[in-house]
Protein backbone atom coordinates (compact mmCIF):
# COMPACT_ATOMS: atom_id res chain seq x y z
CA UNK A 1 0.00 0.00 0.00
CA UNK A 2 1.64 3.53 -0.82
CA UNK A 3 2.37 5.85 1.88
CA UNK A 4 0.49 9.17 1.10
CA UNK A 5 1.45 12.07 0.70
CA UNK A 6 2.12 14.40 2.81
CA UNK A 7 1.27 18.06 2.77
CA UNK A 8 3.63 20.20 1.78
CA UNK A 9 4.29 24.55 1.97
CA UNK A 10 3.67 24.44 -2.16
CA UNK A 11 0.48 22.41 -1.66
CA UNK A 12 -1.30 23.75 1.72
CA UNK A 13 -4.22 21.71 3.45
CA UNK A 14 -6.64 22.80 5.37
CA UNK A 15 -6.34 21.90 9.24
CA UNK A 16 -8.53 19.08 8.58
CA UNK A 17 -6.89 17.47 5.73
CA UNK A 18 -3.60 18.22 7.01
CA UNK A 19 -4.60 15.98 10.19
CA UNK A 20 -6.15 13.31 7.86
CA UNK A 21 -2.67 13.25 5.67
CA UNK A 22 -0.25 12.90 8.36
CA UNK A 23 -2.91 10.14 10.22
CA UNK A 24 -3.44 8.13 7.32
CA UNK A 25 0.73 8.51 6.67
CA UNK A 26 1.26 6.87 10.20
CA UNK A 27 -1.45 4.69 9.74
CA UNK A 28 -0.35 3.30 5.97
CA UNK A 29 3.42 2.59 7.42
CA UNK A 30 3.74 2.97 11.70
CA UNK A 31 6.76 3.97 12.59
CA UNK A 32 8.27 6.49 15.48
CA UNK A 33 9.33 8.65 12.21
CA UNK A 34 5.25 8.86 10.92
CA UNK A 35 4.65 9.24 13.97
CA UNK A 36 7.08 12.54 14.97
CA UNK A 37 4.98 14.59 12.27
CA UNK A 38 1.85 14.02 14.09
CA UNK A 39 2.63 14.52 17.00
CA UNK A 40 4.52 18.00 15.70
CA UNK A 41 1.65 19.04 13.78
CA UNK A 42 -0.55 18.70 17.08
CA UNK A 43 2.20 20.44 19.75
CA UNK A 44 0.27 24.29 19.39
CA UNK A 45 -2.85 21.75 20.85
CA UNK A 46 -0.46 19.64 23.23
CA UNK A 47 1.09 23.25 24.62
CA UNK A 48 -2.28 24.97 25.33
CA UNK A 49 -3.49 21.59 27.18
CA UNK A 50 0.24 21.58 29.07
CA UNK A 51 -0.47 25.44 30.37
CA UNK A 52 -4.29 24.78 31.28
CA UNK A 53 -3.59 21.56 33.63
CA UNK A 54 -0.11 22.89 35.01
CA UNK A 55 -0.28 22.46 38.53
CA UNK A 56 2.32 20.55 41.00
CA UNK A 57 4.36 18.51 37.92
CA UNK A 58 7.06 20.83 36.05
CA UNK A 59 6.26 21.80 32.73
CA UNK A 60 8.73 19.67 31.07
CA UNK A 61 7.28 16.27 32.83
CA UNK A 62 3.54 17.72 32.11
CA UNK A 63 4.61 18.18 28.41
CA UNK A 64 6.55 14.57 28.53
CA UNK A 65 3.15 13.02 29.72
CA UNK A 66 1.05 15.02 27.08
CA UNK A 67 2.99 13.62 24.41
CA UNK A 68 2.50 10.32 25.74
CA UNK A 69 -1.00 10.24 25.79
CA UNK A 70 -1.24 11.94 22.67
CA UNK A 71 0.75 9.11 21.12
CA UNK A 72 -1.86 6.89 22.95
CA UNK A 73 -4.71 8.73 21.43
CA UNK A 74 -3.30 8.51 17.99
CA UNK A 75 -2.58 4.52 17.89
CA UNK A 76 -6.25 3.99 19.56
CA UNK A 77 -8.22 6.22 17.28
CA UNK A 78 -11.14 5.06 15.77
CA UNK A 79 -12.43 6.58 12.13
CA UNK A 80 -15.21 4.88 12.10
CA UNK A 81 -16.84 6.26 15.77
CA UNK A 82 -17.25 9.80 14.56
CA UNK A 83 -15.24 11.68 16.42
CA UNK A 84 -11.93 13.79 15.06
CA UNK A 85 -8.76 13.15 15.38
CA UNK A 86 -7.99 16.16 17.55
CA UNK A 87 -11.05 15.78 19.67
CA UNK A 88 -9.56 12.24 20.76
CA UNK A 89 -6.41 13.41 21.57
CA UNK A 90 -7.67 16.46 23.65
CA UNK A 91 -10.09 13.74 25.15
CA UNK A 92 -7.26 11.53 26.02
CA UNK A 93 -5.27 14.60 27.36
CA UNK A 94 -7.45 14.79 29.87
CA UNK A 95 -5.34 12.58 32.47
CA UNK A 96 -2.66 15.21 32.82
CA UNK A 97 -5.32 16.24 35.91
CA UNK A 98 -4.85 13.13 37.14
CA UNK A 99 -0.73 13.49 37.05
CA UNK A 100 -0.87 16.57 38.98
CA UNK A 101 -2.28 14.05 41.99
CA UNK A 102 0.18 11.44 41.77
CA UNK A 103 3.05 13.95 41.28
CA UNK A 104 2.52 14.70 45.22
CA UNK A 105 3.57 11.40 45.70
CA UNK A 106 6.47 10.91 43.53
CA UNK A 107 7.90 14.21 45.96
CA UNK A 108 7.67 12.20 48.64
CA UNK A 109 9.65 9.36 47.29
CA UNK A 110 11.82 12.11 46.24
CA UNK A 111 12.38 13.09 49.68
CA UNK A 112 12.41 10.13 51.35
CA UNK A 113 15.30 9.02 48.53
CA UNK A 114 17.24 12.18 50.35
CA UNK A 115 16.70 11.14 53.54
CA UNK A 116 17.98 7.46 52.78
CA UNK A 117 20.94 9.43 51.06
CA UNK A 118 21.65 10.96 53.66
CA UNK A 119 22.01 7.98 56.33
CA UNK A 120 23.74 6.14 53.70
CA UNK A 121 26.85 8.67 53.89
CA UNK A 122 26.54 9.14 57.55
CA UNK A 123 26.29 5.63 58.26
CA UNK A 124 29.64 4.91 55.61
CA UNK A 125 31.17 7.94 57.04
CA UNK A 126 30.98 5.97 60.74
CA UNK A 127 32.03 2.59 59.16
CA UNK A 128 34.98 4.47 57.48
CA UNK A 129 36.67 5.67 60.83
CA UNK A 130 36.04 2.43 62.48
CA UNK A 131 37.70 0.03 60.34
CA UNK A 132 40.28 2.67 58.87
CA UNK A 133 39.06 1.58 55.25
CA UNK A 134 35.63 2.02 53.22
CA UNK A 135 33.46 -0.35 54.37
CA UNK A 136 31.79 -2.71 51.97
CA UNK A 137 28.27 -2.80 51.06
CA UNK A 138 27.60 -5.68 52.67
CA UNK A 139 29.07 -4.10 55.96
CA UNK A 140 26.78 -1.16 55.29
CA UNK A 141 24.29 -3.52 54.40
CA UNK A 142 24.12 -5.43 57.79
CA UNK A 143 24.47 -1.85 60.09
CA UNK A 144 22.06 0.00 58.01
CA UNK A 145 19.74 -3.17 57.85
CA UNK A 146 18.96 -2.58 54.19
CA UNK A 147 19.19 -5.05 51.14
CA UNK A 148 22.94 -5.01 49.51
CA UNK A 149 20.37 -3.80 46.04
CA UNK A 150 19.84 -0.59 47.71
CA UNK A 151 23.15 0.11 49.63
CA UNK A 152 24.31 -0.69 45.94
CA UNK A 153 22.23 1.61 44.11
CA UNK A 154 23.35 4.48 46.81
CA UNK A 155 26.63 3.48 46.40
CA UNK A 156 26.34 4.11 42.81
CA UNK A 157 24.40 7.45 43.27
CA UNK A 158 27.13 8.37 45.53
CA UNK A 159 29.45 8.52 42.58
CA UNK A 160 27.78 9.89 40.34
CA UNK A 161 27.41 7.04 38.37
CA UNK A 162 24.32 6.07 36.27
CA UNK A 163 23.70 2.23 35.01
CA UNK A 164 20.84 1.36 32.55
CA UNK A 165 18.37 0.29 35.31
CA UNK A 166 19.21 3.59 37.18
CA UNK A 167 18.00 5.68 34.11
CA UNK A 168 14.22 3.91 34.98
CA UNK A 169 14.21 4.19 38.68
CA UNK A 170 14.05 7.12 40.97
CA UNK A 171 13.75 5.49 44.47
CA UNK A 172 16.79 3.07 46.36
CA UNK A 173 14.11 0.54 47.10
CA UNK A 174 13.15 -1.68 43.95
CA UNK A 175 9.73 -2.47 45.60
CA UNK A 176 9.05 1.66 44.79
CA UNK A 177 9.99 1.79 41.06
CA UNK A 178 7.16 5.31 40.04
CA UNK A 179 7.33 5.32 36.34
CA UNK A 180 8.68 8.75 34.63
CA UNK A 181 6.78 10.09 32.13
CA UNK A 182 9.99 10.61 29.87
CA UNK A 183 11.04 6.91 30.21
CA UNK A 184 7.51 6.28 29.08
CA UNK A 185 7.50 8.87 26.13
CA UNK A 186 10.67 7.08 25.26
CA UNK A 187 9.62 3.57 25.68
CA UNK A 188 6.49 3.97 23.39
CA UNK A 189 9.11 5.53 20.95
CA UNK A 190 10.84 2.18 20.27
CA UNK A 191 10.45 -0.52 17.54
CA UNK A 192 8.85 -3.38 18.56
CA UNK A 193 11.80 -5.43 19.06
CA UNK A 194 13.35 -2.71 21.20
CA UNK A 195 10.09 -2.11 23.43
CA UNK A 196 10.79 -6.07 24.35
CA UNK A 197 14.33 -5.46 25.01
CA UNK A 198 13.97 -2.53 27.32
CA UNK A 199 11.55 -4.22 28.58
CA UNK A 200 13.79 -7.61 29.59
CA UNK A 201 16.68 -6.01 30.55
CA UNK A 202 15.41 -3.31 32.94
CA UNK A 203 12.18 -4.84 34.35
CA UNK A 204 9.83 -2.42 32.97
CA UNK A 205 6.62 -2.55 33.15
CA UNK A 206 6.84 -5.16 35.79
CA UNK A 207 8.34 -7.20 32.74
CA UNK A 208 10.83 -10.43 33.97
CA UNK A 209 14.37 -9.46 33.60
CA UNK A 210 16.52 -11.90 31.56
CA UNK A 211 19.99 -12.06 30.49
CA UNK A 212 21.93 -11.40 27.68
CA UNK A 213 22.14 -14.80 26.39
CA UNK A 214 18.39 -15.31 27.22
CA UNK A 215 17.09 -12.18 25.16
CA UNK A 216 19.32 -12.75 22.20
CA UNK A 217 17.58 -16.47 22.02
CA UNK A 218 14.06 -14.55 22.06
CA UNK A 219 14.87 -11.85 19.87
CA UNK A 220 17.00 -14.22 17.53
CA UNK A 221 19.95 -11.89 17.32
CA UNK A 222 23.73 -11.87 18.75
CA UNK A 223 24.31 -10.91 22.24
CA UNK A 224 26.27 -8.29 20.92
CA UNK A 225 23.26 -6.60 19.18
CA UNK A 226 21.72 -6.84 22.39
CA UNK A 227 24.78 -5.35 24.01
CA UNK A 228 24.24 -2.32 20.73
CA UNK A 229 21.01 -2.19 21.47
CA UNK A 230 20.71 -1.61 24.84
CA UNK A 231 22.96 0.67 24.56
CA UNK A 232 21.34 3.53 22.24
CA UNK A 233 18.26 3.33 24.17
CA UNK A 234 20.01 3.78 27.01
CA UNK A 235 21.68 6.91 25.57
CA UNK A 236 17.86 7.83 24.37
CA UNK A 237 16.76 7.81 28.15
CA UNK A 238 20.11 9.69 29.13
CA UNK A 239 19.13 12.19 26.88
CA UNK A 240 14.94 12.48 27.70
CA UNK A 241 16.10 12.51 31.46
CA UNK A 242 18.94 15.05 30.73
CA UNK A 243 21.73 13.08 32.63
């Protein structure tokens, strides 16, 4: 089936037409680049939605999420019910109230990350006088009476340092994994075979971690495509999360 047209300066559409031409683009041939002029053509929409539900998220996040869910509304849109295009999306746009609510939250994991942070070095700090030497995270582990996965992650915080699984999660404790609204905007940017890769090797969306080895079996591909892979998203998210 040929992809059509798009509109173009020397040929202008109405608003209208111009909506059907980039929808019926996407919809001939899905793809995150059929997708990105959508999305564009509806950001004056996406914008006026972002100022009229800003509230406790930043704008940035707010704007992350209203992408998101106008990506949503896109993919789910029916032709047949009636409705525009644009009315969907500004229907489906209506969560961002909703986000405001659980942002509250997400500060409060925030905070109580800080406050973990802050025993953490105090804690080490203690340790590091007593035996003359950095303690280890299991030593930390045991006077702290945390899992070694969290002294870990701290550890790594600590430094400055950033691994792939860090780039999803905000909090030390796995068991409180909120998800970002970038890492989201990002994830539903991916190929297929990329959504199921993120998704194995991080956990996401509550997905079963595997190895290597194990994904490149699944996928049918080397581990060292896996290995590739993993590594441009994870530059993707670096990016989207501005680390």
């Amino acid at each position: 089936m040929p992809t059509p047209e798009l509109p173009t300066p020397e040929a202008p559409l109405s608003t209208d037409l111009q909506t059907q031409a980039l929808y019926d683009a996407w919809k001939a041939q899905p793809s995150p680049e059929t997708m990105g002029p959508i999305i564009k053509h509806f950001e004056p929409l996406i914008g006026s939605q972002v100022q009229q539900y800003k509230g406790t998220l930043p704008p940035s996040a707010l704007q992350a999420h209203a992408k998101k869910f106008a990506v949503e509304a896109i993919r789910g849109y029916d032709p047949t019910k009636g409705a525009k295009l644009s009315t969907h999306v500004v229907n489906n746009l209506l969560q961002l109230h909703r986000k405001n609510y659980e942002a509250q939250s997400a500060l409060r994991l925030s905070e109580e990350l800080q406050r973990a942070m802050g025993t953490y070095r105090q804690v080490r700090q203690q340790l590091e006088d007593e035996f003359g030497r950095e303690p280890t995270a299991e030593e930390l582990s045991d006077s702290l009476s945390w899992p070694v996965p969290k002294v870990e992650r701290l550890e790594r915080q600590n430094r400055g340092e950033v691994t792939f699984d860090d780039l999803l999660f905000e909090p030390a404790d796995p068991e409180q994994r909120p998800s970002d609204p970038r890492i989201d905007y990002v994830y539903h940017d991916l190929s297929p075979q990329d959504k199921l890769l993120m998704e194995w090797t991080t956990g996401y969306g509550g997905k079963k971690t595997m190895s290597k080895k194990e994904i490149a079996k699944k996928l049918r591909v080397s581990p060292a495509a896996v290995s590739q892979r993993s590594l441009k998203i994870a530059q993707r998210l670096k990016e989207a999360l501005k680390l």
